[in-house]
Protein backbone atom coordinates (compact mmCIF):
# COMPACT_ATOMS: atom_id res chain seq x y z
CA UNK A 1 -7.83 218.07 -23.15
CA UNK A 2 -7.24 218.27 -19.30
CA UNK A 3 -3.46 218.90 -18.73
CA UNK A 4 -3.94 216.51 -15.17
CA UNK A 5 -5.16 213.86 -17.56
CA UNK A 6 -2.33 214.28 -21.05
CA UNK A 7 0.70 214.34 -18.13
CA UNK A 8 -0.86 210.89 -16.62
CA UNK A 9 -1.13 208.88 -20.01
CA UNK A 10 2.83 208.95 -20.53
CA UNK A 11 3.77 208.36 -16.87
CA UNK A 12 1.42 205.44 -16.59
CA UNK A 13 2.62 204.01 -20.00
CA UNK A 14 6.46 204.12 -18.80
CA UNK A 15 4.98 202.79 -15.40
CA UNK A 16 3.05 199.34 -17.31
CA UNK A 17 6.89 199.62 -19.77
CA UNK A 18 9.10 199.19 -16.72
CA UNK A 19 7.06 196.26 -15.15
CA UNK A 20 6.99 194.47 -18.34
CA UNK A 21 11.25 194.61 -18.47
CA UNK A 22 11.34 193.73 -14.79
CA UNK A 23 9.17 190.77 -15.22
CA UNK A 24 10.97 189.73 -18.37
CA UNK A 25 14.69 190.10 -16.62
CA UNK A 26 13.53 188.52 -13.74
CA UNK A 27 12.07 185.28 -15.47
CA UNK A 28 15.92 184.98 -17.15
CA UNK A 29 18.12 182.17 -15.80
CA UNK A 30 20.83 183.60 -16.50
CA UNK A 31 22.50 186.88 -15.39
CA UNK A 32 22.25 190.50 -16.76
CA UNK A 33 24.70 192.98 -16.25
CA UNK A 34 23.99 196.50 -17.50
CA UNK A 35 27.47 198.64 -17.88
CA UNK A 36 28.30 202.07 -18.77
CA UNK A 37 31.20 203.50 -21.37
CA UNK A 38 33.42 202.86 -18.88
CA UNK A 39 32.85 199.61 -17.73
CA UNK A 40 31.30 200.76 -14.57
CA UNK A 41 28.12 198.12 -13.62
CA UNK A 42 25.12 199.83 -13.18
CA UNK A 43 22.48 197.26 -13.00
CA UNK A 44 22.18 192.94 -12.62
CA UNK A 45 19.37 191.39 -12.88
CA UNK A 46 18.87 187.97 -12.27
CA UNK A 47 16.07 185.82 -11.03
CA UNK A 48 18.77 183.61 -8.46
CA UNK A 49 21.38 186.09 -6.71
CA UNK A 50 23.46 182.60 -5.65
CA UNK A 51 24.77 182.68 -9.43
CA UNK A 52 26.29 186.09 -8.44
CA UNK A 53 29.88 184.97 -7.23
CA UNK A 54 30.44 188.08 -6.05
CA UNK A 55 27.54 189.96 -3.82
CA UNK A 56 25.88 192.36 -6.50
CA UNK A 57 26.73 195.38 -3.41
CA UNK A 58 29.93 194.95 -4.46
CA UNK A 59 29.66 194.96 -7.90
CA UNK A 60 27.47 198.01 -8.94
CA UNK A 61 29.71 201.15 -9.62
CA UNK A 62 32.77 198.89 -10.00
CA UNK A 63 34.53 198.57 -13.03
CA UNK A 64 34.30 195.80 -15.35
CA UNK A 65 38.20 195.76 -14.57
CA UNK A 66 38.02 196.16 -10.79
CA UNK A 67 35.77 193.23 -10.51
CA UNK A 68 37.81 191.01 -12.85
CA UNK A 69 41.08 191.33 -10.17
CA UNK A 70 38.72 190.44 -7.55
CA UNK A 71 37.46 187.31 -9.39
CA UNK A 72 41.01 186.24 -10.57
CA UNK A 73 41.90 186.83 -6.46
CA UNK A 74 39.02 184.33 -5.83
CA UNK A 75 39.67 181.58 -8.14
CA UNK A 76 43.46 181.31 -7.18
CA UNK A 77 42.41 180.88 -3.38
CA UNK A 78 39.88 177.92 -4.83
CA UNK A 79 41.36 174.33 -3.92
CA UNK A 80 41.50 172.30 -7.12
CA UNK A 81 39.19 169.04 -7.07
């Protein structure tokens, strides 16, 4: 078998695998949040960034912790209706 032609089956099968998750994560109405071991986000997906209270910049490589202070910092300085 050509070598050209065994190395392109695998990348064009993770290529067709990664734009089947994409379009499945990015029909969700809801939010995603991929985190490492630490807590660290690596990833959000959503289909509607305005759910995101916080911009996802400043979210990704943030801790889980880290974002929770800035959260709790945001709902205090919320007027109560």
């Amino acid at each position: 078998m050509n070598e050209g032609v065994a190395r392109e089956a695998p990348t064009e099968a993770l290529l067709k695998s990664q734009a089947r998750l994409q379009a499945l994560l990015s029909s969700l109405d809801d939010l995603v949040f991929e985190l490492d071991e630490n807590g660290t986000y690596l990833e959000i997906w959503t289909a509607n960034d305005a759910l995101l209270v916080v911009p996802r910049s400043e979210l990704i490589g943030r801790t889980h912790r880290e974002v929770s202070a800035v959260l709790a910092w945001i709902h205090r300085q919320t007027p109560v209706r």
